[in-house]
PDB file of N, CA and C in Angstrom:
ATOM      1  N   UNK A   1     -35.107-170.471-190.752  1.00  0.00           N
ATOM      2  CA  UNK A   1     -33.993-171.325-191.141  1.00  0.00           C
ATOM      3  C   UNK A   1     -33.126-171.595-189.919  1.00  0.00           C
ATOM      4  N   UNK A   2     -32.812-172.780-189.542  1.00  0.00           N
ATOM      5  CA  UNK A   2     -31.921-172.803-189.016  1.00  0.00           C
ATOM      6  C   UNK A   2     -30.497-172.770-188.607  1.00  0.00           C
ATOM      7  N   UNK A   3     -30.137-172.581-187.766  1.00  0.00           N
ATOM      8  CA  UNK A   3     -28.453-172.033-187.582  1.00  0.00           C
ATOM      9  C   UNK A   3     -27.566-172.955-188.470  1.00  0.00           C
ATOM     10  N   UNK A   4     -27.839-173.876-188.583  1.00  0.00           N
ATOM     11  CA  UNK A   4     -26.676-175.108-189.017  1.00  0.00           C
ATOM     12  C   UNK A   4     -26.489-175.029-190.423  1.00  0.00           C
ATOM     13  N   UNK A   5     -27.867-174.651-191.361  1.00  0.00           N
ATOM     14  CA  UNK A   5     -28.103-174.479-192.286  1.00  0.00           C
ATOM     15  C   UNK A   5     -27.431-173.001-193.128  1.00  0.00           C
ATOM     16  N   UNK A   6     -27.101-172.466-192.141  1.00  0.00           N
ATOM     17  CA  UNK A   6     -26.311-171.682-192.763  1.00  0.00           C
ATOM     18  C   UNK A   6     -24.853-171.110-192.741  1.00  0.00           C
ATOM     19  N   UNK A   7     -24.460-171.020-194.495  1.00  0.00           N
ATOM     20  CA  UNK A   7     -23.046-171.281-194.401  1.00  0.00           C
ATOM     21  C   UNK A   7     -22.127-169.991-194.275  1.00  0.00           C
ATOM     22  N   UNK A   8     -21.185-169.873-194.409  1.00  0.00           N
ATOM     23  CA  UNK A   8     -20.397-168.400-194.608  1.00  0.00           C
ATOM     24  C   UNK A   8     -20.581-167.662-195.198  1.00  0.00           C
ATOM     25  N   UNK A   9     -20.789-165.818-195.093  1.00  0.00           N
ATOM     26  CA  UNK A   9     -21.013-165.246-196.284  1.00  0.00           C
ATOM     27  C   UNK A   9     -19.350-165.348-197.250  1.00  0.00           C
ATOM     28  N   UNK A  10     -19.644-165.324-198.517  1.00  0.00           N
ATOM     29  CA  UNK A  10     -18.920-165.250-199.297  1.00  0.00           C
ATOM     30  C   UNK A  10     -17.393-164.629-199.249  1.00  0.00           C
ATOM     31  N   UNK A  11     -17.591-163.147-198.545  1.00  0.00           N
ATOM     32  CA  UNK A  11     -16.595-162.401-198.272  1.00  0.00           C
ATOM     33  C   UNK A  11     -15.370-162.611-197.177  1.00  0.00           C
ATOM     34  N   UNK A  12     -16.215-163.649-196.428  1.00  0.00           N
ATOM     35  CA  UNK A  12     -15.807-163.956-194.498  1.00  0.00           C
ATOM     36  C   UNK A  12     -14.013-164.148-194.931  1.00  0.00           C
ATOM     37  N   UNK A  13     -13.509-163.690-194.725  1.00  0.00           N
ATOM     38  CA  UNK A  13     -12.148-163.952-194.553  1.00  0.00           C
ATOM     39  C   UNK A  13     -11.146-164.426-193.245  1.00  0.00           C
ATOM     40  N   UNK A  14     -12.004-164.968-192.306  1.00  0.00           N
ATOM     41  CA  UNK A  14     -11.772-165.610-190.872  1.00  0.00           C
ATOM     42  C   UNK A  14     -11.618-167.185-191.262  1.00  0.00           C
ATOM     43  N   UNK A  15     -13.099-167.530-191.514  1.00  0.00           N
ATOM     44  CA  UNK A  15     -13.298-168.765-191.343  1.00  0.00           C
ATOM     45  C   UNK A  15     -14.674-169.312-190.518  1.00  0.00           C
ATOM     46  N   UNK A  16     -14.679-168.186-189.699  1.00  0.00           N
ATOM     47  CA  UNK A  16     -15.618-168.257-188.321  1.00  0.00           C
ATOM     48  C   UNK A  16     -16.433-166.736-188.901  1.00  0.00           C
ATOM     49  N   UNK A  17     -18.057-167.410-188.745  1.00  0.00           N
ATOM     50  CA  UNK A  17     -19.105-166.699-189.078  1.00  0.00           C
ATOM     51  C   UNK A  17     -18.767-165.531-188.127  1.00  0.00           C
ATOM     52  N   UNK A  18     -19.168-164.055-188.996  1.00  0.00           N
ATOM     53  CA  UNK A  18     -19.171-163.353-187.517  1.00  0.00           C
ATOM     54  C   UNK A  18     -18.180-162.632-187.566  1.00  0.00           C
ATOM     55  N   UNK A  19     -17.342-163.040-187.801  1.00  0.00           N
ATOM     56  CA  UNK A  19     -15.670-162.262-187.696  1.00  0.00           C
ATOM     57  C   UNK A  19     -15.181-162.247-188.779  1.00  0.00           C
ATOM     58  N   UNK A  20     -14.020-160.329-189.135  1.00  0.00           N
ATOM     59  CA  UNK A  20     -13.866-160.424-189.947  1.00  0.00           C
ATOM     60  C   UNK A  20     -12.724-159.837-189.701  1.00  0.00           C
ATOM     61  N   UNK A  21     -11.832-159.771-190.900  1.00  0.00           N
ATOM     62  CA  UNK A  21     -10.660-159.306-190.357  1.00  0.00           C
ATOM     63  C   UNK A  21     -10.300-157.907-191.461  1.00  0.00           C
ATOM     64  N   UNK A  22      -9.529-157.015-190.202  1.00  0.00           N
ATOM     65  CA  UNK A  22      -9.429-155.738-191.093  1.00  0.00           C
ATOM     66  C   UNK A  22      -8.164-154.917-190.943  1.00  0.00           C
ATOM     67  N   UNK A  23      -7.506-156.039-191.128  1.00  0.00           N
ATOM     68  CA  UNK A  23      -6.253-156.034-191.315  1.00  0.00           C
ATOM     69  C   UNK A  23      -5.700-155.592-192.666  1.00  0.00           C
ATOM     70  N   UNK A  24      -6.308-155.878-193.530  1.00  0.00           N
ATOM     71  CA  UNK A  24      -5.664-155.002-194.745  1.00  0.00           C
ATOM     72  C   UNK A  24      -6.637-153.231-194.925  1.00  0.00           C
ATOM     73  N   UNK A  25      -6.789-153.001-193.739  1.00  0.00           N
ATOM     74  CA  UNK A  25      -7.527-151.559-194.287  1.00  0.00           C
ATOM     75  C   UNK A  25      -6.887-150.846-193.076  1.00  0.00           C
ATOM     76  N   UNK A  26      -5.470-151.479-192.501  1.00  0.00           N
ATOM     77  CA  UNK A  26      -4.558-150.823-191.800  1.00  0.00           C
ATOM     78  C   UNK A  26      -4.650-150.318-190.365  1.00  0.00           C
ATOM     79  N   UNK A  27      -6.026-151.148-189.597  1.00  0.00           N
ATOM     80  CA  UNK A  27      -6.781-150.912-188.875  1.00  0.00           C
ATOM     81  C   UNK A  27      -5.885-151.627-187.389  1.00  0.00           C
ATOM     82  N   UNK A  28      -6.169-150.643-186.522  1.00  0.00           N
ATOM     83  CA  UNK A  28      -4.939-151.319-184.844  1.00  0.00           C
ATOM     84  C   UNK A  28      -5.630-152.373-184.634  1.00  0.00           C
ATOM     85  N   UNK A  29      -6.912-152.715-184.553  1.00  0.00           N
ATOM     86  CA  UNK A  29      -7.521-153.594-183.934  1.00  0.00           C
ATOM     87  C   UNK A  29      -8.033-154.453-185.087  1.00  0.00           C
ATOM     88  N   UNK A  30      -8.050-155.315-185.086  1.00  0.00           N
ATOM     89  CA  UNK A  30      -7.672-156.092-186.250  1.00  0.00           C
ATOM     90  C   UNK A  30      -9.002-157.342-186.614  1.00  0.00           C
ATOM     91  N   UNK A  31      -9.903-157.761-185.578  1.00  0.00           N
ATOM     92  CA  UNK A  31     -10.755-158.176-186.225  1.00  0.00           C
ATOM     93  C   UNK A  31     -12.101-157.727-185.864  1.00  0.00           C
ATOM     94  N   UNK A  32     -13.181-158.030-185.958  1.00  0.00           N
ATOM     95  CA  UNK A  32     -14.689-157.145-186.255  1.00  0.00           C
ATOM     96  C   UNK A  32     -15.570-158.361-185.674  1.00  0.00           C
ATOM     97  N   UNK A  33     -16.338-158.818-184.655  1.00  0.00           N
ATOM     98  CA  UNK A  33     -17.299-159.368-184.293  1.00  0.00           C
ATOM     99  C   UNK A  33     -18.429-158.995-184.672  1.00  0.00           C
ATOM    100  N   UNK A  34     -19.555-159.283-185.116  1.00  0.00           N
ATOM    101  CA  UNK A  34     -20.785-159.223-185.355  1.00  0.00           C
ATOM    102  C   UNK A  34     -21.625-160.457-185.112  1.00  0.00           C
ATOM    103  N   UNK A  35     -23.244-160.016-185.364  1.00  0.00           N
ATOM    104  CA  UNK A  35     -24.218-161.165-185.456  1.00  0.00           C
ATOM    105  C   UNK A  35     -25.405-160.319-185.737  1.00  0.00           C
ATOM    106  N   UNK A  36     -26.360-161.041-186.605  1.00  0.00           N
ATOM    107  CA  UNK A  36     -27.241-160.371-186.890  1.00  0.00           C
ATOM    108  C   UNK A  36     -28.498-161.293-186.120  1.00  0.00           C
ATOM    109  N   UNK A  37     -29.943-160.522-185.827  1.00  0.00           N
ATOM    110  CA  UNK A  37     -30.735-161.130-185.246  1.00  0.00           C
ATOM    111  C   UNK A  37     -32.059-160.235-185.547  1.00  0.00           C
ATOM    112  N   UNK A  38     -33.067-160.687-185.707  1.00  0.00           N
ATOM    113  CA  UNK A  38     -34.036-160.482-186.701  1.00  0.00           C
ATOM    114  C   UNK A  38     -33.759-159.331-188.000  1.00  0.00           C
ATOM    115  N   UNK A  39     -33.002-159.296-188.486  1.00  0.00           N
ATOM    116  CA  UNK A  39     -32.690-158.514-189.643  1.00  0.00           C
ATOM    117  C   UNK A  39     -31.948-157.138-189.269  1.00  0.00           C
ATOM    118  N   UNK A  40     -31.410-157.585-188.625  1.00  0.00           N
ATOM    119  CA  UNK A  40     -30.512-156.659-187.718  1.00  0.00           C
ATOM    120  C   UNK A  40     -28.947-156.813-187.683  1.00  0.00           C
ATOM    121  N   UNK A  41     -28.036-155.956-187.707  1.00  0.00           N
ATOM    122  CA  UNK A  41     -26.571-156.564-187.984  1.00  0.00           C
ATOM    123  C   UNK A  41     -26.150-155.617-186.417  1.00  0.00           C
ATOM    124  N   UNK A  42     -26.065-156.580-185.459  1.00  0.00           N
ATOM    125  CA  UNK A  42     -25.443-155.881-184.597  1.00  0.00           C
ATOM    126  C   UNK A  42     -23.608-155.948-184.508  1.00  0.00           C
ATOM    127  N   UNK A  43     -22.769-154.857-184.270  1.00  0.00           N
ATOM    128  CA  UNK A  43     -21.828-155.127-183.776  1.00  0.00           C
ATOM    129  C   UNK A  43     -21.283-155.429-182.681  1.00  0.00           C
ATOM    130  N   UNK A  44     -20.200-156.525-182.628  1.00  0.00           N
ATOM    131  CA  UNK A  44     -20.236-156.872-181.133  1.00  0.00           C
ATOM    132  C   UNK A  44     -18.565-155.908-180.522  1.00  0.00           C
ATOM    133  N   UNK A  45     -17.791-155.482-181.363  1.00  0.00           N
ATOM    134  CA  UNK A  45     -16.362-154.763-181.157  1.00  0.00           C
ATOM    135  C   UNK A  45     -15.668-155.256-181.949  1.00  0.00           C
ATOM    136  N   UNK A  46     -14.540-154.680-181.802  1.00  0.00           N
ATOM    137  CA  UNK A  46     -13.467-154.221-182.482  1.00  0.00           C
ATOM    138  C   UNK A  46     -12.317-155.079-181.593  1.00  0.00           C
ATOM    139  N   UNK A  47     -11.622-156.082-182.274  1.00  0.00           N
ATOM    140  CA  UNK A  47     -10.672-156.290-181.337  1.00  0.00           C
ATOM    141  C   UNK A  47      -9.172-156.563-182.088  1.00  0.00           C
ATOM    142  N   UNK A  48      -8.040-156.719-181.031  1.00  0.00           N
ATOM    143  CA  UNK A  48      -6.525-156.884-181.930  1.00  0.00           C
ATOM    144  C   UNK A  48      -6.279-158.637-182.124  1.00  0.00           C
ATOM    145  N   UNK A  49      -7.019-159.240-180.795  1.00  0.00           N
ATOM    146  CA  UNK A  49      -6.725-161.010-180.939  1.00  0.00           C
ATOM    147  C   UNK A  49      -8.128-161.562-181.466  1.00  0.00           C
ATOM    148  N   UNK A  50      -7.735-162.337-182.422  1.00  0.00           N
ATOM    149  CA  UNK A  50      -8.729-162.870-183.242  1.00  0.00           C
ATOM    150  C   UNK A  50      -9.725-164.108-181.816  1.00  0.00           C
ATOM    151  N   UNK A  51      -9.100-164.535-181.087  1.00  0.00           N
ATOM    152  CA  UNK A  51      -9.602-165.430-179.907  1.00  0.00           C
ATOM    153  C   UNK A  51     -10.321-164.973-179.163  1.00  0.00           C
ATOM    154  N   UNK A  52     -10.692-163.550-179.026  1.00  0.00           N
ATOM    155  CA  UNK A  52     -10.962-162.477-178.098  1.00  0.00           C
ATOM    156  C   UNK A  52     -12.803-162.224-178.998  1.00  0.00           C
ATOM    157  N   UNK A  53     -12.077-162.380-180.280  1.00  0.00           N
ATOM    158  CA  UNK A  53     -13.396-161.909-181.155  1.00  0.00           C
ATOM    159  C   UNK A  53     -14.087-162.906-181.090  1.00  0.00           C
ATOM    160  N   UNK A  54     -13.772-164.200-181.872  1.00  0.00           N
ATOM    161  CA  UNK A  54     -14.524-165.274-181.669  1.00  0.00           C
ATOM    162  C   UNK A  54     -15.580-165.437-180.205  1.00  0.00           C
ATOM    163  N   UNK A  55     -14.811-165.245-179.075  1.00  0.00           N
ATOM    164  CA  UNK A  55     -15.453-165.133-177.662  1.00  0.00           C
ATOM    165  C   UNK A  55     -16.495-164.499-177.467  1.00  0.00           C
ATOM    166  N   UNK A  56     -16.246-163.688-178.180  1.00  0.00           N
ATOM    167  CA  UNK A  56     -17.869-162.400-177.821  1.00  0.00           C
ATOM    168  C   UNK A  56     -18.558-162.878-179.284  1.00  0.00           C
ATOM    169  N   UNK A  57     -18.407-163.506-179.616  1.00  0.00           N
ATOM    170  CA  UNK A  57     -19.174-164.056-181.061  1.00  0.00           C
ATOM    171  C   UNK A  57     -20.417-165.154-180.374  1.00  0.00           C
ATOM    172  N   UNK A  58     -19.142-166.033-180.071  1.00  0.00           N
ATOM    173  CA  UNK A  58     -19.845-167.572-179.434  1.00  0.00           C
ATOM    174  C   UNK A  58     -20.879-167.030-178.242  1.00  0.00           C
ATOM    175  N   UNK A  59     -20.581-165.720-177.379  1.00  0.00           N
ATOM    176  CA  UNK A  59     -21.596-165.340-176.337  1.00  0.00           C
ATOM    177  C   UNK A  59     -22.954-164.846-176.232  1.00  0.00           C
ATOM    178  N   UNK A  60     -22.986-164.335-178.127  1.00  0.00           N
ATOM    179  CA  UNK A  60     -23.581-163.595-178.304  1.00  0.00           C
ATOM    180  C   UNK A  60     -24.930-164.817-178.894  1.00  0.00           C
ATOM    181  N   UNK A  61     -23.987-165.476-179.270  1.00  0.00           N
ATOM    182  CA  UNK A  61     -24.761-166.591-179.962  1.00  0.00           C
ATOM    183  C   UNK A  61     -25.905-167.364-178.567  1.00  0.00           C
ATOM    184  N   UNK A  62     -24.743-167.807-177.626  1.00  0.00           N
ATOM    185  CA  UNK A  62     -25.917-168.422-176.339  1.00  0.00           C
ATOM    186  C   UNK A  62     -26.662-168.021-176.222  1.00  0.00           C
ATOM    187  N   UNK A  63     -26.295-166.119-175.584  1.00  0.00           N
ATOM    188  CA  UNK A  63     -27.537-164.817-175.058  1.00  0.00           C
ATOM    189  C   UNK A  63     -28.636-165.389-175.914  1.00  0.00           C
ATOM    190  N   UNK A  64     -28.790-165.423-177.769  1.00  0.00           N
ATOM    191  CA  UNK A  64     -29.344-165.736-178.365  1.00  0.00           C
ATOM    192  C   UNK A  64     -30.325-166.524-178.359  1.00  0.00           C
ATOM    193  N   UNK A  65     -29.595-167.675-177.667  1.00  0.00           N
ATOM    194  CA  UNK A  65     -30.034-169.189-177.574  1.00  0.00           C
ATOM    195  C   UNK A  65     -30.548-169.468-179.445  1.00  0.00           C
ATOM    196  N   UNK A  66     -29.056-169.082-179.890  1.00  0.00           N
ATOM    197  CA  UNK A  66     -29.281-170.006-181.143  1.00  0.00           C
ATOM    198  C   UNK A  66     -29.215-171.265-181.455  1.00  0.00           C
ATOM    199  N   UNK A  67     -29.966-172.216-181.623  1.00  0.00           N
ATOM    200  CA  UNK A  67     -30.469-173.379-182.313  1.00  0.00           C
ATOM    201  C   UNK A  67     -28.965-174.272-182.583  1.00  0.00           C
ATOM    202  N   UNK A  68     -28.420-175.326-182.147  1.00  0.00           N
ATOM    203  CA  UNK A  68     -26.770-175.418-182.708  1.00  0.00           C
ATOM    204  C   UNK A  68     -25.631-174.951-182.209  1.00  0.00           C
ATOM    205  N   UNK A  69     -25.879-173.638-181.914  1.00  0.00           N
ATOM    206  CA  UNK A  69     -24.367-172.990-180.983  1.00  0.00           C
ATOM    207  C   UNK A  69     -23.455-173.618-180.148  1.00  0.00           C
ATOM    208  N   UNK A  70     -23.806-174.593-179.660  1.00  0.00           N
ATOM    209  CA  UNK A  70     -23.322-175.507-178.923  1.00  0.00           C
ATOM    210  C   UNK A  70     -22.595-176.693-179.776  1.00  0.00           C
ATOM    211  N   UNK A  71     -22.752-176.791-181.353  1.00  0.00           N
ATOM    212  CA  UNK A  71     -22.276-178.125-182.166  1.00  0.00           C
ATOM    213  C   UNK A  71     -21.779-177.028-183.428  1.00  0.00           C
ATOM    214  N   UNK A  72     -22.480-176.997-183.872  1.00  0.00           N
ATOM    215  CA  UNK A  72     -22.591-176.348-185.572  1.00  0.00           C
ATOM    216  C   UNK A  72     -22.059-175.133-185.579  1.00  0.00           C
ATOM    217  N   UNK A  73     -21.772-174.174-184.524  1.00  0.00           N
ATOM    218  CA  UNK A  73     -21.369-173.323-184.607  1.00  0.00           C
ATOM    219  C   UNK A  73     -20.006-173.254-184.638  1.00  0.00           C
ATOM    220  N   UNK A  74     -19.070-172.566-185.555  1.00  0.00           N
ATOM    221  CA  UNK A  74     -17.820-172.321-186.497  1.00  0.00           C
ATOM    222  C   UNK A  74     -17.168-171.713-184.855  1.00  0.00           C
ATOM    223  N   UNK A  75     -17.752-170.653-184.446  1.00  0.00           N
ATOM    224  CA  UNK A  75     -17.376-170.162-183.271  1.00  0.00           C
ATOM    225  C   UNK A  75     -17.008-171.379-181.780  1.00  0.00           C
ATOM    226  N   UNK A  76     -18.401-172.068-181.978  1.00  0.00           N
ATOM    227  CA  UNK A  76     -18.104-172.954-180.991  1.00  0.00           C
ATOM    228  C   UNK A  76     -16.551-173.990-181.427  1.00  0.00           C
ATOM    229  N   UNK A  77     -16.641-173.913-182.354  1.00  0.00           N
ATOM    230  CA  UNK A  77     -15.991-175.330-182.675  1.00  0.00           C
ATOM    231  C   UNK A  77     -14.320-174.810-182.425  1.00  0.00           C
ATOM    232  N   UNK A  78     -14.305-173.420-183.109  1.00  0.00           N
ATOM    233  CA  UNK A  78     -12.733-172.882-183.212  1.00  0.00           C
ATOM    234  C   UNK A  78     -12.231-173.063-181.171  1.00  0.00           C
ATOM    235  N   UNK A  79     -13.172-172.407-180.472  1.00  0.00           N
ATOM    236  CA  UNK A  79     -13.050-172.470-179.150  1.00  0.00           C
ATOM    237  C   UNK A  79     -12.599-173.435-178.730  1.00  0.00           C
ATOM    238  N   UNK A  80     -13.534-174.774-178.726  1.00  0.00           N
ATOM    239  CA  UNK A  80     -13.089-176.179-178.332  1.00  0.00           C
ATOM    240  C   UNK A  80     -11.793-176.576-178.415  1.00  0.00           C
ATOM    241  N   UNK A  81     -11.699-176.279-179.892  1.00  0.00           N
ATOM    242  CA  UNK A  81     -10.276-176.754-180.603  1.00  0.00           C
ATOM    243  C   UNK A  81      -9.135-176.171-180.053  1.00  0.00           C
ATOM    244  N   UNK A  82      -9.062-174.896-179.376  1.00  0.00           N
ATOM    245  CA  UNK A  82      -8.020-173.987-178.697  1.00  0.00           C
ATOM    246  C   UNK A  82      -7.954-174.769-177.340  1.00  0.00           C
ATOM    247  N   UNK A  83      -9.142-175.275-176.593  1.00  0.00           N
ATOM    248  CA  UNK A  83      -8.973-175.669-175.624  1.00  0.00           C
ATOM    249  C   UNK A  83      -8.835-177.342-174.983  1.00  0.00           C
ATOM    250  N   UNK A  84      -8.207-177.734-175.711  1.00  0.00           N
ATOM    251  CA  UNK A  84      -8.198-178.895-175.932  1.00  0.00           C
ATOM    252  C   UNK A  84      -6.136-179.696-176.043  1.00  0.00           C
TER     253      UNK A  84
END
């Protein structure tokens, strides 16, 4: 399946695949990077700025060379939009 084709899990409380926020479980560092890759849920850290997370999201995605990362990706797109 491809990257584009898929949408948020249900729970995502960011917005941006990947990141989650854990802020109501009273936590210093406040959001959660991940990505999964062949059936694998890797973590990418623990961080306090949500911009910081996204970053190692979107990097993880290139390393990847996922399919889209560059358009379709929620990560890519939040980035752009900051820098702009």
């Amino acid at each position: 399946m491809q990257y584009a084709q898929r949408g948020n899990r249900v729970d995502n409380n960011s917005g941006v695949k990947g990141i989650i926020s854990r802020k109501r479980l009273g936590h210093k560092d406040k959001w959660r990077a991940m990505i999964a890759e062949g059936g694998r849920l890797h973590h990418l850290g623990q961080f306090s700025d949500f911009t910081e997370s996204v970053a190692h999201r979107l990097v993880a995605e290139q390393c990847l060379g996922w399919e889209g990362c560059d358009s379709c990706s929620p990560a890519y797109q939040y980035m752009e939009g900051i820098t702009k």
